[in-house]
Protein backbone atom coordinates (compact mmCIF):
# COMPACT_ATOMS: atom_id res chain seq x y z
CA UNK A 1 214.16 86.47 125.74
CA UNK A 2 213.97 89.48 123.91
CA UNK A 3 216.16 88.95 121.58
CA UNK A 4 214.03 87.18 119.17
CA UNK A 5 211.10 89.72 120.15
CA UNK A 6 207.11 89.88 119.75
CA UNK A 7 207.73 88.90 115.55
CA UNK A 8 208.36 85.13 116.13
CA UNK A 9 204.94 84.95 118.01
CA UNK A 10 203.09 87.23 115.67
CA UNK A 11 204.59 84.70 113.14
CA UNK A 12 203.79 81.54 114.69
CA UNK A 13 200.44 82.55 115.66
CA UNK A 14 199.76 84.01 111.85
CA UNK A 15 200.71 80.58 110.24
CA UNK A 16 198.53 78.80 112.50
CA UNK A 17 195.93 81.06 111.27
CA UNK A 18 196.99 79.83 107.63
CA UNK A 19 197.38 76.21 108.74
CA UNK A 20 193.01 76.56 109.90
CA UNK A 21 192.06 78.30 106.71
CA UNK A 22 193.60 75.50 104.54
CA UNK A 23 191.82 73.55 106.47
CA UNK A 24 188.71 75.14 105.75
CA UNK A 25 189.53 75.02 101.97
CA UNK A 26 189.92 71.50 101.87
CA UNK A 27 186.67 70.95 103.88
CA UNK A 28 185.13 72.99 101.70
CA UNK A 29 186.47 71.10 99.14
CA UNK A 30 184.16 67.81 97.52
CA UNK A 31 186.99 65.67 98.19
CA UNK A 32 188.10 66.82 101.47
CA UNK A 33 189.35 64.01 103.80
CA UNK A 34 190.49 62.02 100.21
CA UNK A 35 193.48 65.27 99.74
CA UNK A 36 195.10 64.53 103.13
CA UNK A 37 196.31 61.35 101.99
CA UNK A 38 197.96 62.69 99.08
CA UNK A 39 202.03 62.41 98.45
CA UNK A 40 203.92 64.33 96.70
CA UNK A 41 206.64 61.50 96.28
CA UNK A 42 205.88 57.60 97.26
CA UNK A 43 208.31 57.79 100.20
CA UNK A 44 207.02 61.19 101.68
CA UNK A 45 204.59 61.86 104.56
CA UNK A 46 201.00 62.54 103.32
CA UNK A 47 199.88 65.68 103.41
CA UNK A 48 197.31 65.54 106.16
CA UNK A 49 200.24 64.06 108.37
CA UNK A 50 202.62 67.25 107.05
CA UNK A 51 199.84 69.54 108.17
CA UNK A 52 199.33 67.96 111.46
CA UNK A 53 202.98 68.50 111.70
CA UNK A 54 202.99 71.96 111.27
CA UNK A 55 200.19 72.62 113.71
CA UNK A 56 202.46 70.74 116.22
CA UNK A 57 205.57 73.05 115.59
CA UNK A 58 203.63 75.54 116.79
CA UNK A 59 202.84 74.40 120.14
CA UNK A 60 206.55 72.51 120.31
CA UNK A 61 207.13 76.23 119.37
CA UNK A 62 206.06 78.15 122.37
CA UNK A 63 204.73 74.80 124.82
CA UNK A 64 208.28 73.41 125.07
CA UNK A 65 209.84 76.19 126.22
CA UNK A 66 207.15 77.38 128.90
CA UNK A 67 207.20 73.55 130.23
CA UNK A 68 204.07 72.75 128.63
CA UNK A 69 203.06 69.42 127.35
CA UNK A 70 202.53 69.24 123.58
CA UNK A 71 199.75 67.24 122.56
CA UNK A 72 200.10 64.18 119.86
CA UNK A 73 199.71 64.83 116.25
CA UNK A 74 196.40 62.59 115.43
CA UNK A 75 197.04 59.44 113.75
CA UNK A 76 193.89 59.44 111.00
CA UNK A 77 193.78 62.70 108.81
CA UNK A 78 190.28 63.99 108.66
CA UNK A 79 189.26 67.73 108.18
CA UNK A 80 187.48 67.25 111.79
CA UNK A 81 190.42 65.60 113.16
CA UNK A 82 192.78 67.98 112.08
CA UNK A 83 190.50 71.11 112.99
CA UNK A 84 190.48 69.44 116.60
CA UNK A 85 194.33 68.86 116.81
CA UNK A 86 194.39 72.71 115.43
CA UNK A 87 191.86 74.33 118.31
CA UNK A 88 193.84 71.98 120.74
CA UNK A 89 197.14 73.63 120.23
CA UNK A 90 195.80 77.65 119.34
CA UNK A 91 194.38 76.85 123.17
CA UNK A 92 197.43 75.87 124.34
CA UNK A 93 199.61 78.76 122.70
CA UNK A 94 197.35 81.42 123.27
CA UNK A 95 197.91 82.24 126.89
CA UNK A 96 201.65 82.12 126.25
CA UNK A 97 203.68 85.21 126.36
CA UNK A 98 207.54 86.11 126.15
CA UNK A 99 207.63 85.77 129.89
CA UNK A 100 206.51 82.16 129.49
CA UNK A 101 209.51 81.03 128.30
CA UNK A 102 212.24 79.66 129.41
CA UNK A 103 215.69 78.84 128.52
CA UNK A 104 217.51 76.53 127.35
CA UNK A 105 215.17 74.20 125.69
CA UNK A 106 216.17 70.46 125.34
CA UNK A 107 214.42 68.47 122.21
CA UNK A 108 214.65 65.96 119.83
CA UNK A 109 215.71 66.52 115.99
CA UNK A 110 214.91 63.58 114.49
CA UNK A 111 217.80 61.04 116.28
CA UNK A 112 219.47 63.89 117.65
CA UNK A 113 219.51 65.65 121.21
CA UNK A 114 219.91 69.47 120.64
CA UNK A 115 219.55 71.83 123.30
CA UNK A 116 218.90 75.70 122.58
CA UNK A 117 218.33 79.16 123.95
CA UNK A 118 214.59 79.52 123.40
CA UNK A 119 215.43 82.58 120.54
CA UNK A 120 217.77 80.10 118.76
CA UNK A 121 215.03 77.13 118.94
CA UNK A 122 212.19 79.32 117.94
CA UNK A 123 214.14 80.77 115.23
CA UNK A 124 216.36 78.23 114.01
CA UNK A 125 214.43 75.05 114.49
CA UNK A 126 210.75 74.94 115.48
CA UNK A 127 209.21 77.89 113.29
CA UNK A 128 211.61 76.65 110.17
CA UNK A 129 210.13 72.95 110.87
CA UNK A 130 206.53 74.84 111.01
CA UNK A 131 207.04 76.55 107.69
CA UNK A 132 209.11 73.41 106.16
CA UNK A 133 205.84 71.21 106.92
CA UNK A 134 203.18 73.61 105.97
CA UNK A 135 205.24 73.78 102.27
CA UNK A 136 205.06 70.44 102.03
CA UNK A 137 201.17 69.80 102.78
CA UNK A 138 200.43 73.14 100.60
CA UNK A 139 202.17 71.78 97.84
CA UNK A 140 200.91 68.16 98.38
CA UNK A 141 197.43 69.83 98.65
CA UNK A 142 198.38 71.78 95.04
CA UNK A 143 199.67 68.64 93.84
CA UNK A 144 196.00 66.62 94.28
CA UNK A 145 194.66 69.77 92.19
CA UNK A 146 193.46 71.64 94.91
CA UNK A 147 192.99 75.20 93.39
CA UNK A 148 194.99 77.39 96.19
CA UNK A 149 197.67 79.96 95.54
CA UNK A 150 200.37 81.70 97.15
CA UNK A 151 198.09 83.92 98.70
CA UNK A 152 196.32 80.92 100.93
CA UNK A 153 199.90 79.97 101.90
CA UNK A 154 200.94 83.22 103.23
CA UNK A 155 197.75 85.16 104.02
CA UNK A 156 199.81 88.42 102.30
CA UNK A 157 199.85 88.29 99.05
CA UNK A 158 196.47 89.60 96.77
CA UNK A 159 196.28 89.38 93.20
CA UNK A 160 194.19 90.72 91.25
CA UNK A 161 194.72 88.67 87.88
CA UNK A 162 194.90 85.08 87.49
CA UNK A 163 198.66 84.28 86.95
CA UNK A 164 197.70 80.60 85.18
């Protein structure tokens, strides 16, 4: 297990810590619940759906592999819905540690069957899905004029000037 080390939970757990304060931006926000139903393209996921997506990764993350169940993404995207789907899983994840986890791990990507070494599947599949999904709402989010920046995506970066 310790080939993929303590860094892919850090990281998982840190973007979950992203995915709730975009969450509180957009609540904060006087359209809220209107920017989850945003698309960036007519035949792409909304962004509340994306964002619910990424929360799951990181319970299909870490729950798969311990032999946890992983909860369903909800089906209407409301900052209260999504907060609850995002506690759900953080509880969930929380307790787990490396010597949760098991190997291999057996899922579903989209129609295919795939089974990994829980290192591989962390690092190859469910944190790059996590990531992949979070892009998509931020920039769906972005998109509906939102006014975040790199910095709310990655909870690294500071700047000190506006770059518009």
């Amino acid at each position: 297990m310790t080939d993929f080390g303590p860094t892919a939970l850090r990281t998982i757990h840190h973007y979950l810590l992203q995915i709730e304060k975009l969450i509180d931006v957009v609540e904060a926000s006087p359209d809220g619940d209107r920017l989850w139903y945003t698309k960036l393209a007519p035949d792409m996921l909304d962004t509340g759906f994306n964002l619910a997506v990424a929360t799951g990764f990181a319970g299909r993350a870490l729950c798969l592999p311990a032999g946890i169940a992983v909860p369903d993404i909800p089906t209407h995207f409301t900052c209260e819905s999504l907060k609850a789907h995002h506690q759900q899983i953080r509880a969930l994840i929380s307790p787990i540690s490396l010597d949760d986890l098991a190997t291999p791990v057996r899922h579903r990507a989209g129609d295919a069957e795939v089974e990994q070494e829980v290192g591989d599947y962390i690092l190859r599949f469910a944190l790059p899905n996590m990531i992949f999904h979070l892009s998509i709402a931020y920039a769906g989010l972005r998109h509906a004029g939102l006014d975040i920046g790199k910095a709310d995506f990655d909870g690294l970066h500071v700047y000190t000037r506006p770059l518009k």
